[in-house]
Protein backbone atom coordinates (compact mmCIF):
# COMPACT_ATOMS: atom_id res chain seq x y z
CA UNK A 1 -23.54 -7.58 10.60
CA UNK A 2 -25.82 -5.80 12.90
CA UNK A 3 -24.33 -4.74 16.47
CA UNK A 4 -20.96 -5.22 14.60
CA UNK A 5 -18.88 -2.26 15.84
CA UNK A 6 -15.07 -1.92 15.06
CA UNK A 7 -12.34 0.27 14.74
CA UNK A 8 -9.35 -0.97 12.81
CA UNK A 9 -6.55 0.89 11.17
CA UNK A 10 -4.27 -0.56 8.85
CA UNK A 11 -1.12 0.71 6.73
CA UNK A 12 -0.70 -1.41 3.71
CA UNK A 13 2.62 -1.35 1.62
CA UNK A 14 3.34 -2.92 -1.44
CA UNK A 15 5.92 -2.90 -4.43
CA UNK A 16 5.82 -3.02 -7.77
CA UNK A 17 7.34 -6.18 -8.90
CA UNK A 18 10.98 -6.06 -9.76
CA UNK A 19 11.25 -2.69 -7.68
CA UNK A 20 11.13 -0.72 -10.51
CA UNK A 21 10.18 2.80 -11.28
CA UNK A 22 7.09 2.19 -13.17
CA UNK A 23 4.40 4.34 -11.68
CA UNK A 24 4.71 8.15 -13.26
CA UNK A 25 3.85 11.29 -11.95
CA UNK A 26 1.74 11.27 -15.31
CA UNK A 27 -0.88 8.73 -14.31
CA UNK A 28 0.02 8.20 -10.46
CA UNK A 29 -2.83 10.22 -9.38
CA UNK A 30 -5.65 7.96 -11.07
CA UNK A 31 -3.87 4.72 -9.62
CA UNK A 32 -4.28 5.99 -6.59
CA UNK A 33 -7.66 7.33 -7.01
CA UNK A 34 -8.64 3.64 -8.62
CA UNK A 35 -7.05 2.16 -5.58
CA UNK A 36 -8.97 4.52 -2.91
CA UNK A 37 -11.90 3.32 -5.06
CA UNK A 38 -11.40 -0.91 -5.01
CA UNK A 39 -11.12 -0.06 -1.02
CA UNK A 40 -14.37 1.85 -0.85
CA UNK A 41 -15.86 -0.67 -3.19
CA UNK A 42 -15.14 -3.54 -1.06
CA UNK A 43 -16.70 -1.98 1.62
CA UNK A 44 -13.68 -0.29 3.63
CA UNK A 45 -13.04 3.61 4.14
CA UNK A 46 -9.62 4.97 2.27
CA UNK A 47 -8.49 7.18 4.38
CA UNK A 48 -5.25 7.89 2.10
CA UNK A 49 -3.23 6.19 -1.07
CA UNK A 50 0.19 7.80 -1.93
CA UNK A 51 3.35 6.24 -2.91
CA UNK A 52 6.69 6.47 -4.64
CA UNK A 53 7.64 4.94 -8.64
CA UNK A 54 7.88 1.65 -6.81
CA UNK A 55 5.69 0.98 -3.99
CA UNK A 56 2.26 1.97 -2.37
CA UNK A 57 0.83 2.82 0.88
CA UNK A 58 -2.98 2.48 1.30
CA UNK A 59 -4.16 3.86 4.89
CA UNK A 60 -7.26 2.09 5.48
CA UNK A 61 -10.28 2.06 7.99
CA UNK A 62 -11.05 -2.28 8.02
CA UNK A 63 -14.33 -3.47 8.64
CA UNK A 64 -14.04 -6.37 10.17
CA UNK A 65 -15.91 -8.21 7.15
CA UNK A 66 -12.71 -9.17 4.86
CA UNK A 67 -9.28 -10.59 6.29
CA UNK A 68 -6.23 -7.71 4.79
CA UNK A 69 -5.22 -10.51 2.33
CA UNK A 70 -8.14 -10.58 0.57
CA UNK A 71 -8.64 -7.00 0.38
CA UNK A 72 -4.56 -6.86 -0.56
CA UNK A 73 -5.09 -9.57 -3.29
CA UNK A 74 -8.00 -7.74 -5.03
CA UNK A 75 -6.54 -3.96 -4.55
CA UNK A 76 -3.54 -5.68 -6.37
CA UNK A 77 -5.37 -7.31 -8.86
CA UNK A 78 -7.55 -4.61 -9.92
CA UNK A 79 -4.84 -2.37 -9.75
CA UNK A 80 -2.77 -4.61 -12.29
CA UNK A 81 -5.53 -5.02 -14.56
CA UNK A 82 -6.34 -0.88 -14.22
CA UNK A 83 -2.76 -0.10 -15.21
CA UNK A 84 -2.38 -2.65 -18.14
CA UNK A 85 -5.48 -2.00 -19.39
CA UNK A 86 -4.43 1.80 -19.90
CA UNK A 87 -1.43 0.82 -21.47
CA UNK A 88 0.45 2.89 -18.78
CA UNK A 89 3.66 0.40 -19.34
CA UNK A 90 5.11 -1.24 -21.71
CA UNK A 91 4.83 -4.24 -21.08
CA UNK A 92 2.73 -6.13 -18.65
CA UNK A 93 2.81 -4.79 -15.11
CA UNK A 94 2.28 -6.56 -11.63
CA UNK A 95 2.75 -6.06 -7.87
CA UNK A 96 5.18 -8.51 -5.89
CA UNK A 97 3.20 -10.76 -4.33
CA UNK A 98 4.36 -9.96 -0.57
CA UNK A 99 3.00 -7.03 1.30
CA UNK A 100 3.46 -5.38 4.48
CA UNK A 101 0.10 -4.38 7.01
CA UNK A 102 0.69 -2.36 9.91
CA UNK A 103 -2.19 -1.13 12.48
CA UNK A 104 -2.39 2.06 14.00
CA UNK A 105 -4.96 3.19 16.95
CA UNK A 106 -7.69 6.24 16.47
CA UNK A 107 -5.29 8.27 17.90
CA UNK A 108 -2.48 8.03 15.10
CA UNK A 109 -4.48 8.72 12.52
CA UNK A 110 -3.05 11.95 11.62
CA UNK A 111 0.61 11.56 11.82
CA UNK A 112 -0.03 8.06 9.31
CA UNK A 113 -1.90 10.44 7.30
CA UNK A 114 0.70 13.01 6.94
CA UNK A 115 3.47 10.27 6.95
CA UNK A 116 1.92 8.95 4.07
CA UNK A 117 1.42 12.28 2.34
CA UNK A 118 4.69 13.50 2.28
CA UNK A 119 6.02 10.39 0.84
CA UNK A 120 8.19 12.20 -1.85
CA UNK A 121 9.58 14.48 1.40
CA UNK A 122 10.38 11.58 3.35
CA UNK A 123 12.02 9.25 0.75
CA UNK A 124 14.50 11.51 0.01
CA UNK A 125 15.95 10.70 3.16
CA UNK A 126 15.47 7.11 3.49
CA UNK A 127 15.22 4.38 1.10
CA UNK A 128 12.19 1.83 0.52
CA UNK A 129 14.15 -1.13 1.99
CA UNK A 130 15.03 1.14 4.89
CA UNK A 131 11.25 2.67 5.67
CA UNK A 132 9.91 -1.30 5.31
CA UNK A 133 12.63 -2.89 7.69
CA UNK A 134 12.07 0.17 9.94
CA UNK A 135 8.31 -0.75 9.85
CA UNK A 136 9.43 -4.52 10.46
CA UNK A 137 11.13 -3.40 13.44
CA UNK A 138 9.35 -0.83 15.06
CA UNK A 139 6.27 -3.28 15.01
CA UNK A 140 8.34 -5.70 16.21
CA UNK A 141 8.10 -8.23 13.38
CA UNK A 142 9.77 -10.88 13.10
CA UNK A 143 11.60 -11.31 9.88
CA UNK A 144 14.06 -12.97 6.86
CA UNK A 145 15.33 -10.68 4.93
CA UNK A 146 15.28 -13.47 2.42
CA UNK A 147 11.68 -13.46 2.07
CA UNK A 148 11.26 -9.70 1.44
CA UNK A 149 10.75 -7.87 -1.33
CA UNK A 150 13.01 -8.62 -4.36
CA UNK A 151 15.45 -5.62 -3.35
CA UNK A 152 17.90 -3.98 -6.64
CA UNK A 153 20.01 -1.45 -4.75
């Protein structure tokens, strides 16, 4: 779209389905890289993937040409079909079907980058369910906890 101009940055976090601790150090790196790569593919700018065993976050620069659940549904999907078709798991793996997208201004860039970097660092502190309702709060978003993610504490 010419004379388009936009700036929109978006945290998106997703879990594995069933919560569990699927995603191994062993092949982590080249989900995430296949991830960063569906993004680019689609048109948007990665700006950083990282996660834990259960969940993702995707920082990601939005052009305004997709809506987030369309870009969520086919990062999941290719993701799913990326993982199964490596045989990573045994078994047949899949996201939960909810998400979570949070925007951030120019400005925050950094500290979401470095947030999301030091994911490991950070979770050793704080549980998944803990980060996401924090995220549901401090966004101010209203929520169920009924209709979150399928937690197994």
């Amino acid at each position: 779209m010419p004379g388009t101009f936009s700036q929109i940055y978006i945290q998106i976090v997703f879990a594995v389905k069933g919560r569990e601790n699927l995603i191994t150090n062993s092949w982590k790196t080249e989900l995430h890289k296949y991830i960063a790569g569906t993004i680019k593919g689609k048109g948007h700018k990665p700006i950083i993937v990282n996660g834990m065993p259960d969940h993702i976050h995707a920082f990601v620069g939005l052009k305004p040409t997709m809506a987030i659940s369309d870009l969520v549904r086919d990062i999941k999907n290719n993701a799913t079909n990326f993982v199964n078709d490596h045989r990573f798991v045994k078994g047949k793996f899949a996201w939960q079907e909810s998400y979570g997208a949070f925007s951030y201004s120019h400005s925050h860039i950094g500290r979401v980058y470095e947030y999301i970097l030091n994911q490991e660092k950070h979770h050793q502190k704080k549980t998944f369910k803990e980060e996401y309702i924090e995220f549901l709060k401090k966004f101010e978003i209203e929520y169920n906890e009924k209709y979150l993610f399928e937690w197994f504490d």
